[in-house]
PDB file of N, CA and C in Angstrom:
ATOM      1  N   UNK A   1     -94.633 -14.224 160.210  1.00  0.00           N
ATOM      2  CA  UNK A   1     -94.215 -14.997 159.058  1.00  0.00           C
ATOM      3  C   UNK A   1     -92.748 -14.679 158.814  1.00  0.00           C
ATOM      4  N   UNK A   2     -92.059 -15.583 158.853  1.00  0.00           N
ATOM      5  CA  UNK A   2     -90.547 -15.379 158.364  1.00  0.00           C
ATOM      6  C   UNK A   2     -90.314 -15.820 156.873  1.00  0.00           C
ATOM      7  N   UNK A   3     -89.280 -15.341 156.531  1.00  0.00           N
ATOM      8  CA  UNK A   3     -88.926 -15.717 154.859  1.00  0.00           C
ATOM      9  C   UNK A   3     -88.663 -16.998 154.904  1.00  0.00           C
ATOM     10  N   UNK A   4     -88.408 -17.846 155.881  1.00  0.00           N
ATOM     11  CA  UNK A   4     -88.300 -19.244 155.663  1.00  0.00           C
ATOM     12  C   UNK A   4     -89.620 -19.949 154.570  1.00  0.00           C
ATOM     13  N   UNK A   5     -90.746 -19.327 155.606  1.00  0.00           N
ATOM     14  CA  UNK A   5     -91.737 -19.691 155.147  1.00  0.00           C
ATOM     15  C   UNK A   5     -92.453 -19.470 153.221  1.00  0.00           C
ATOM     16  N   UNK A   6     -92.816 -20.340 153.088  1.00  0.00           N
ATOM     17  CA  UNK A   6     -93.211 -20.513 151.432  1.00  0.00           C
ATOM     18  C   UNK A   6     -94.839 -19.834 151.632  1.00  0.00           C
ATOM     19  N   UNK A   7     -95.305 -18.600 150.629  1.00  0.00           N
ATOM     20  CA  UNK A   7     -96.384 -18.113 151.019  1.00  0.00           C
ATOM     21  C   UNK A   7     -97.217 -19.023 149.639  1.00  0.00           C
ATOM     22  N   UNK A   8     -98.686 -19.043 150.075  1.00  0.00           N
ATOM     23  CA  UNK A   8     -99.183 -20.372 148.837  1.00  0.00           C
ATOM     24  C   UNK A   8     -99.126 -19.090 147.751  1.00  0.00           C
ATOM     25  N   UNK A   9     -99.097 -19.803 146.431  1.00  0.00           N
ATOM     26  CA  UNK A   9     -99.443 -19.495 145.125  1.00  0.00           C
ATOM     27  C   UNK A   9    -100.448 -18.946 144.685  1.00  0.00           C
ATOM     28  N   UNK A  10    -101.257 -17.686 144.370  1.00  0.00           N
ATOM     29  CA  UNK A  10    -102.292 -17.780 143.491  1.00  0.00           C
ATOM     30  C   UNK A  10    -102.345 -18.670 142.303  1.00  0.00           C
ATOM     31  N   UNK A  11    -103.394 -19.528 142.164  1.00  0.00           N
ATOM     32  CA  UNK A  11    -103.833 -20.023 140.904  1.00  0.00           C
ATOM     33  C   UNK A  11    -104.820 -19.727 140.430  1.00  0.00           C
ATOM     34  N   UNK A  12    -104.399 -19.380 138.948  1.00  0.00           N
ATOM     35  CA  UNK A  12    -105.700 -18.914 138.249  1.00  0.00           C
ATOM     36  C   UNK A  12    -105.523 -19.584 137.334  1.00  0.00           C
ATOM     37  N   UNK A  13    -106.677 -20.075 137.370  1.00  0.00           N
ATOM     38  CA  UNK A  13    -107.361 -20.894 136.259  1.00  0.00           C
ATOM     39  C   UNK A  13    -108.495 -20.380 134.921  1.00  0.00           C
ATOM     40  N   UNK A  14    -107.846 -20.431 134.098  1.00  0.00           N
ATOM     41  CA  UNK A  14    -108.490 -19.531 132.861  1.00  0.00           C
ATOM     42  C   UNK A  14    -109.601 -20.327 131.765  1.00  0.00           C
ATOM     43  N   UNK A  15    -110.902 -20.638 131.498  1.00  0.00           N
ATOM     44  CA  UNK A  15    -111.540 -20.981 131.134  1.00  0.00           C
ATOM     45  C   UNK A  15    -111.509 -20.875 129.386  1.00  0.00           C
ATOM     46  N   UNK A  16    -111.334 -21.854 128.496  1.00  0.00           N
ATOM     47  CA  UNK A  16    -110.652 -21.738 126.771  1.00  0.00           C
ATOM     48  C   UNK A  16    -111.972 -22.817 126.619  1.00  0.00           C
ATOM     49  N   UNK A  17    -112.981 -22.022 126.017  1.00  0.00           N
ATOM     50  CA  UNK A  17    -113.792 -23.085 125.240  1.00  0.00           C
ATOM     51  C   UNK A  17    -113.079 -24.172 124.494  1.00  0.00           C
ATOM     52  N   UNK A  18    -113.696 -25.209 124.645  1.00  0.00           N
ATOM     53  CA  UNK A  18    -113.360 -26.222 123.263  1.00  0.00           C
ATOM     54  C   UNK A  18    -113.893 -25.873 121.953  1.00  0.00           C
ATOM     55  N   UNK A  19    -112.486 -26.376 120.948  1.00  0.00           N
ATOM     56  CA  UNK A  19    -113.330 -25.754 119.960  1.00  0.00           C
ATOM     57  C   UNK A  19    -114.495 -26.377 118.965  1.00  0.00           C
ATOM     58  N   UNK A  20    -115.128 -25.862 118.535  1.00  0.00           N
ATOM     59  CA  UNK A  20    -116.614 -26.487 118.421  1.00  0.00           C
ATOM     60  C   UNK A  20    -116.254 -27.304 116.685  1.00  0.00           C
ATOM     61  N   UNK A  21    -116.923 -28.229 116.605  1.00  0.00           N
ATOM     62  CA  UNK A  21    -116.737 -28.753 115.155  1.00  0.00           C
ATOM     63  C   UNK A  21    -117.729 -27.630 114.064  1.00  0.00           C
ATOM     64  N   UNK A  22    -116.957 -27.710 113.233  1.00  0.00           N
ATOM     65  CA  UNK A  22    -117.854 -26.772 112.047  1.00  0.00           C
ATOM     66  C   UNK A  22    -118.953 -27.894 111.413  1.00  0.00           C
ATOM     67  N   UNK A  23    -119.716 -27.441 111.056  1.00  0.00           N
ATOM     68  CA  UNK A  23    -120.706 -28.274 109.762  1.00  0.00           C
ATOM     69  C   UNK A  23    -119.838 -28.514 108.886  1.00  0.00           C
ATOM     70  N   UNK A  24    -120.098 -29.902 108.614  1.00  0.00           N
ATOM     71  CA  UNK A  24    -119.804 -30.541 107.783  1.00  0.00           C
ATOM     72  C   UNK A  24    -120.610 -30.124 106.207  1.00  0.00           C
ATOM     73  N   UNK A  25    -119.610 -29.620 105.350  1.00  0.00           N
ATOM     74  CA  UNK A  25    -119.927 -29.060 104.111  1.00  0.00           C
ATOM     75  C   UNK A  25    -120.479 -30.722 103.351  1.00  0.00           C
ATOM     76  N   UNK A  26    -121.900 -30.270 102.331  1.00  0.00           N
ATOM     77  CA  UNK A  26    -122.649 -30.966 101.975  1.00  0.00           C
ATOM     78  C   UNK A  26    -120.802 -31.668 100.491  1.00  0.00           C
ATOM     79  N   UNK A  27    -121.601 -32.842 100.097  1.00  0.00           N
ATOM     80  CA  UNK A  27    -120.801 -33.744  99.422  1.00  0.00           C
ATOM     81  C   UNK A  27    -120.823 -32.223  97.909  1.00  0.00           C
ATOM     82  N   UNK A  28    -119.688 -32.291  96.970  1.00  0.00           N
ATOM     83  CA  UNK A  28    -120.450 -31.399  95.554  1.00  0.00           C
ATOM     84  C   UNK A  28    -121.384 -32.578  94.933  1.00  0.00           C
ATOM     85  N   UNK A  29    -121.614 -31.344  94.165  1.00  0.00           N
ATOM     86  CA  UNK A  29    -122.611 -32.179  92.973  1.00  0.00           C
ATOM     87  C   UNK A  29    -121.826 -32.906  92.207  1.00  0.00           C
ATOM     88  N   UNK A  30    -122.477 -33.645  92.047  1.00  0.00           N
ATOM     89  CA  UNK A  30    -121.183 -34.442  90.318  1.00  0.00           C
ATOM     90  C   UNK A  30    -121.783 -33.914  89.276  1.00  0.00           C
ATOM     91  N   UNK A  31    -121.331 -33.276  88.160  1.00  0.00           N
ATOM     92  CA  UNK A  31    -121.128 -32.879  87.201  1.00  0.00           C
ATOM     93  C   UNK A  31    -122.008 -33.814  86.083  1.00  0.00           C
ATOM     94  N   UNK A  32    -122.675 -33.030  85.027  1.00  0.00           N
ATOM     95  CA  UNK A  32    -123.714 -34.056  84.391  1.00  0.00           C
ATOM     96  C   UNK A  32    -122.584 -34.211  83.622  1.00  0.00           C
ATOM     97  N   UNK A  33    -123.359 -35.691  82.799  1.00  0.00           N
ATOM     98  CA  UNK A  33    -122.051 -36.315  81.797  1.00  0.00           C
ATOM     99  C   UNK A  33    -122.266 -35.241  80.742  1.00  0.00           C
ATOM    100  N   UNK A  34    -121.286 -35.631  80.027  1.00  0.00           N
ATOM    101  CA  UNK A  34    -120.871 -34.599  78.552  1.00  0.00           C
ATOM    102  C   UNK A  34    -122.253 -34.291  77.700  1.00  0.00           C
ATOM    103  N   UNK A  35    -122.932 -35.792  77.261  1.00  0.00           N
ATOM    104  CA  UNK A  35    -123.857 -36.302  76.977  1.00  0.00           C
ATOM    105  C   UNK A  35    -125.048 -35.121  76.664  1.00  0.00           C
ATOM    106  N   UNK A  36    -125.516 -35.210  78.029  1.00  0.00           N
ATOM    107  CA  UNK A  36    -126.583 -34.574  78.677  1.00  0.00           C
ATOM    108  C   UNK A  36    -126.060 -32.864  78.588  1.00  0.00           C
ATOM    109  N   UNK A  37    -124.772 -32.432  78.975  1.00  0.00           N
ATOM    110  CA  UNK A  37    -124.324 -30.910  79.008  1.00  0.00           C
ATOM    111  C   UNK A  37    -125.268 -30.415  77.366  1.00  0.00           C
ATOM    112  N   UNK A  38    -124.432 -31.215  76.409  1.00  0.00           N
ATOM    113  CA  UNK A  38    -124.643 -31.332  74.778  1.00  0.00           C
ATOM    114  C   UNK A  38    -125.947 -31.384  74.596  1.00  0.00           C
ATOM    115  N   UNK A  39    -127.128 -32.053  75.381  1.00  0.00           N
ATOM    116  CA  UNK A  39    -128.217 -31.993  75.091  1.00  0.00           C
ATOM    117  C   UNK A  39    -129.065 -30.438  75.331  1.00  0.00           C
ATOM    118  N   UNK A  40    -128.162 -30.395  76.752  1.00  0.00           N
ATOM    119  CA  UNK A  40    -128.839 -28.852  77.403  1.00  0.00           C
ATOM    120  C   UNK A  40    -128.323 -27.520  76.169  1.00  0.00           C
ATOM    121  N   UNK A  41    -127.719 -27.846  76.252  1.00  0.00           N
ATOM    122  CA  UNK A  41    -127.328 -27.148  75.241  1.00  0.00           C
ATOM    123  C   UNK A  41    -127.930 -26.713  73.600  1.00  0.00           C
ATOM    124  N   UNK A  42    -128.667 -28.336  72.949  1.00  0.00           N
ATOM    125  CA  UNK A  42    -128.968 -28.097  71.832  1.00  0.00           C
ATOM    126  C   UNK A  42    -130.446 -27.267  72.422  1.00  0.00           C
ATOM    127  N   UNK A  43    -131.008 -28.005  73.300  1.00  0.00           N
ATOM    128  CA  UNK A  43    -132.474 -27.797  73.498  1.00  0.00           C
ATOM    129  C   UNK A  43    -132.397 -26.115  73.904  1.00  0.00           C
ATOM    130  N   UNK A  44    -131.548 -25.488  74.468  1.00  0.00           N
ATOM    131  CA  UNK A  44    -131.417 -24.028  75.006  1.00  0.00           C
ATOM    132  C   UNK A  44    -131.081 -23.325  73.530  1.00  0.00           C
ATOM    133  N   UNK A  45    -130.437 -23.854  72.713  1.00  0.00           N
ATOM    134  CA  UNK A  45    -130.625 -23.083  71.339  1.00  0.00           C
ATOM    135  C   UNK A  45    -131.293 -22.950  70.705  1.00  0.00           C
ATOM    136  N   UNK A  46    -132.299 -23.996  70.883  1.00  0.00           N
ATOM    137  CA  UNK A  46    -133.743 -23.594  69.946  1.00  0.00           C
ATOM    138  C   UNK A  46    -135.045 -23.522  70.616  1.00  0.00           C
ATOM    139  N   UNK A  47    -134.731 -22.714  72.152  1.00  0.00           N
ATOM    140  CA  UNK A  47    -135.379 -22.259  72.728  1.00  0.00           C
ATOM    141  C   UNK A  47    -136.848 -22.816  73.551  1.00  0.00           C
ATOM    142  N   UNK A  48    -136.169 -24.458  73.677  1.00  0.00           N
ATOM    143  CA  UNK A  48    -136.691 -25.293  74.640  1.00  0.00           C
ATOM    144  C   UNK A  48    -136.598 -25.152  75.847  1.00  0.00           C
ATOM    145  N   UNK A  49    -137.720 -25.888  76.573  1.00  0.00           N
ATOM    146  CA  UNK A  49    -138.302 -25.819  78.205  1.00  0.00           C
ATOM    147  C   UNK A  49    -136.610 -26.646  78.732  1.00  0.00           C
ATOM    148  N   UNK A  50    -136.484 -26.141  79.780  1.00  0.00           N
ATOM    149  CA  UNK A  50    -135.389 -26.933  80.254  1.00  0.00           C
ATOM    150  C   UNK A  50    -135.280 -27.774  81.791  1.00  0.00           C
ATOM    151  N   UNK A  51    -134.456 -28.540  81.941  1.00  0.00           N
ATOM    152  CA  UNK A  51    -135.050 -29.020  83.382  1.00  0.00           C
ATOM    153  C   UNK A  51    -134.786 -28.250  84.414  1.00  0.00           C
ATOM    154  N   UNK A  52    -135.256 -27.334  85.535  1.00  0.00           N
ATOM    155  CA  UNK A  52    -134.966 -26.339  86.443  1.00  0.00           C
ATOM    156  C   UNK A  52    -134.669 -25.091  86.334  1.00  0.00           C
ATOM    157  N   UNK A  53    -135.265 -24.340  85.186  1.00  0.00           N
ATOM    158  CA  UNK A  53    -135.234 -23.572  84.770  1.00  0.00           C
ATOM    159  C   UNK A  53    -136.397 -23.043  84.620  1.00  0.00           C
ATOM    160  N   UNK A  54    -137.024 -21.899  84.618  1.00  0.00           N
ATOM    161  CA  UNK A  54    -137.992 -20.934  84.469  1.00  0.00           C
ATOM    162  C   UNK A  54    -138.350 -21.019  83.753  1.00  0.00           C
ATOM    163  N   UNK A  55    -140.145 -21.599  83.155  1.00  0.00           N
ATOM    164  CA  UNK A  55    -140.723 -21.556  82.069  1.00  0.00           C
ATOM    165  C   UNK A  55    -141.606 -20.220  82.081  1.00  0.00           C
ATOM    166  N   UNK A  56    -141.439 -19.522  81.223  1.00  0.00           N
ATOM    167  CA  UNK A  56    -142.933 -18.656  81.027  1.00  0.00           C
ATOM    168  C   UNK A  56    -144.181 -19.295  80.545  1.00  0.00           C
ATOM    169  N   UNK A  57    -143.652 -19.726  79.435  1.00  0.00           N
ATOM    170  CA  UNK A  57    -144.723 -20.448  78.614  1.00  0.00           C
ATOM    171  C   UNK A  57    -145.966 -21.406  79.987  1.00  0.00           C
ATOM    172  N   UNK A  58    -144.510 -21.891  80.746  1.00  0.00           N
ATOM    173  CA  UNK A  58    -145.860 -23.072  81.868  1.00  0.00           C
ATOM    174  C   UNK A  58    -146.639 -21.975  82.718  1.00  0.00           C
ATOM    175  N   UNK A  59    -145.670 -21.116  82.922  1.00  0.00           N
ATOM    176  CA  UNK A  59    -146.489 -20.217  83.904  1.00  0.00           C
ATOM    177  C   UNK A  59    -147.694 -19.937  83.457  1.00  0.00           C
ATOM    178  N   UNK A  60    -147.923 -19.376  81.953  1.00  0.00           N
ATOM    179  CA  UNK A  60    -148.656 -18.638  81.483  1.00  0.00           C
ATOM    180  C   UNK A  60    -150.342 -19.515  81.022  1.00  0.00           C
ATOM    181  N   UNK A  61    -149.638 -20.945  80.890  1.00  0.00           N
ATOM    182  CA  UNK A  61    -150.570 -21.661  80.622  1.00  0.00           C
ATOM    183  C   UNK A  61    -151.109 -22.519  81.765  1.00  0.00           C
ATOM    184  N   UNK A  62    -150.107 -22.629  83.428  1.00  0.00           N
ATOM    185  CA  UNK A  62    -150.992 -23.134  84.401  1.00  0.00           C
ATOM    186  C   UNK A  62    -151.494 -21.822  85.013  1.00  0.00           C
ATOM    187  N   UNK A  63    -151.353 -20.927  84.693  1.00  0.00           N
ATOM    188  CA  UNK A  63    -152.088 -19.647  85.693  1.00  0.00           C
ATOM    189  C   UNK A  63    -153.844 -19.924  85.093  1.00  0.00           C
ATOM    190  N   UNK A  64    -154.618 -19.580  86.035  1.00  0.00           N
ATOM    191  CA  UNK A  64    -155.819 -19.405  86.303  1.00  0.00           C
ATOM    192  C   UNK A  64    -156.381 -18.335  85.459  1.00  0.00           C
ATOM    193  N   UNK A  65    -157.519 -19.409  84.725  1.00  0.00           N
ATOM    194  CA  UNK A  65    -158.326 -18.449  83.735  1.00  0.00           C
ATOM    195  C   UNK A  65    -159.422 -17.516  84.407  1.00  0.00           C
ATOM    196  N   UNK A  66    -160.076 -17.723  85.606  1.00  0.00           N
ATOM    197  CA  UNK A  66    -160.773 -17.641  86.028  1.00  0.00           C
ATOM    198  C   UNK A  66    -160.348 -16.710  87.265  1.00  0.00           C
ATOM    199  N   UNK A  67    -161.415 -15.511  87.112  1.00  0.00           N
ATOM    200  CA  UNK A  67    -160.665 -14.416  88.233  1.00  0.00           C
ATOM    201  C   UNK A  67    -161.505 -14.368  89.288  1.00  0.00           C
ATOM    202  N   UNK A  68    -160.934 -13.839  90.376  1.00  0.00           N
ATOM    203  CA  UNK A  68    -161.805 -14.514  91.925  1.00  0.00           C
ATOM    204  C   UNK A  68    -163.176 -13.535  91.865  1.00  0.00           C
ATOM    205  N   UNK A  69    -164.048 -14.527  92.312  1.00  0.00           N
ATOM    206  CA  UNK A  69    -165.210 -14.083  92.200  1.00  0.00           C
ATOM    207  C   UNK A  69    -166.189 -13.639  91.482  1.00  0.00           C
ATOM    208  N   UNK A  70    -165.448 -14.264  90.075  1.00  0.00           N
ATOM    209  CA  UNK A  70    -166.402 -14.344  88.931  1.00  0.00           C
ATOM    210  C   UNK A  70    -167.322 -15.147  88.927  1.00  0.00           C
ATOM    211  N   UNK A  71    -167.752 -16.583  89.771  1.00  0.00           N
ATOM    212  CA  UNK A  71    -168.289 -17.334  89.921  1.00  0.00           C
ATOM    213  C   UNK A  71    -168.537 -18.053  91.369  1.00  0.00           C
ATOM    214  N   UNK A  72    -170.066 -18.143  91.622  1.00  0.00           N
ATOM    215  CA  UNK A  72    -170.592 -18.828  93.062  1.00  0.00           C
ATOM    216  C   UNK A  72    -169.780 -19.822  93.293  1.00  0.00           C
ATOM    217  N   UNK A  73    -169.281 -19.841  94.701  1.00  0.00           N
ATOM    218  CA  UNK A  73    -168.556 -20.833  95.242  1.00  0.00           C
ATOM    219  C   UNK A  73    -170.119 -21.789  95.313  1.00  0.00           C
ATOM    220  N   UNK A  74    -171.119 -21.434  95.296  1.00  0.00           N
ATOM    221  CA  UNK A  74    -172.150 -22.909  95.815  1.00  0.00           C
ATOM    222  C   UNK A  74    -173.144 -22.543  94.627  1.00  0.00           C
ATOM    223  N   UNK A  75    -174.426 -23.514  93.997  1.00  0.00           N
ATOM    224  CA  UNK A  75    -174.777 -23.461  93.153  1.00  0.00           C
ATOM    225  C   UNK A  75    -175.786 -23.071  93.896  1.00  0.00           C
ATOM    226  N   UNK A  76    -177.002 -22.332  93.589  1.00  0.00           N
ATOM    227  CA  UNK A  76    -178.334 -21.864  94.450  1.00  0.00           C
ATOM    228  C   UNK A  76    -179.254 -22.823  93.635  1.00  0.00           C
ATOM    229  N   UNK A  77    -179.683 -24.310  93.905  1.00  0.00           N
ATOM    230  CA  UNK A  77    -181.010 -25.148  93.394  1.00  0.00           C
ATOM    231  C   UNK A  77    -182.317 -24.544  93.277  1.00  0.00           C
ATOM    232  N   UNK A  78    -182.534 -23.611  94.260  1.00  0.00           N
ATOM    233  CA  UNK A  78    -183.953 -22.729  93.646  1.00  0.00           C
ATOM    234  C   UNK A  78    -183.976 -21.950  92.787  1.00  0.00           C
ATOM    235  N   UNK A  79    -182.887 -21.644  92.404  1.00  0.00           N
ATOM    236  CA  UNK A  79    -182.764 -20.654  91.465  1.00  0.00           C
ATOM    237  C   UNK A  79    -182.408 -20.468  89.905  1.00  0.00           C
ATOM    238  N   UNK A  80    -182.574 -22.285  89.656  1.00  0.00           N
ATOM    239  CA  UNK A  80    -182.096 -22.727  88.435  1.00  0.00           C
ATOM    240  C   UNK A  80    -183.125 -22.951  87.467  1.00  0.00           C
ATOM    241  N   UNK A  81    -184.123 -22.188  87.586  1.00  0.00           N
ATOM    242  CA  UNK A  81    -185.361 -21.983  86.644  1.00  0.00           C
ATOM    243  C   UNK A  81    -186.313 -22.724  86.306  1.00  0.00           C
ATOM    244  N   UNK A  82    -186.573 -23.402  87.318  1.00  0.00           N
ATOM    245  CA  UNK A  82    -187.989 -24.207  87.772  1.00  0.00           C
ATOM    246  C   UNK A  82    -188.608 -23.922  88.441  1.00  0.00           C
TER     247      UNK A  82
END
């Protein structure tokens, strides 16, 4: 090989992910009108149920009177006093 000669090039070729799209952030909420803020408001001062908010009171009154296994899941017909 003489210096005339051109020796080839290494090429390196370097691999750069594309970059990925992010999620698209949900739209905001819109803001309740004044109206309605004023309503939440009176009803939270005198200690009304509110919309999305934690009732005790419902809890307390849909919870189950009835404790497991106080009563036959099936009725026994011979045994109903005839």
């Amino acid at each position: 090989m003489t210096l005339a000669q051109s020796v080839p090039a290494v090429t390196r070729r370097v691999f750069v992910p594309a970059p990925t799209e992010s999620v698209p952030l949900p739209p905001p909420q819109p803001q309740d009108p004044p109206i309605y803020r004023a309503l939440m408001r009176a009803w939270a001062d005198r200690g009304r149920t509110l919309p999305g908010r934690h009732d005790p009171e419902w809890v307390r009154l849909a919870a189950p009177q009835v404790r497991p296994g106080q009563f036959s899941g099936s009725p026994d017909p011979r045994g109903d006093g005839r």
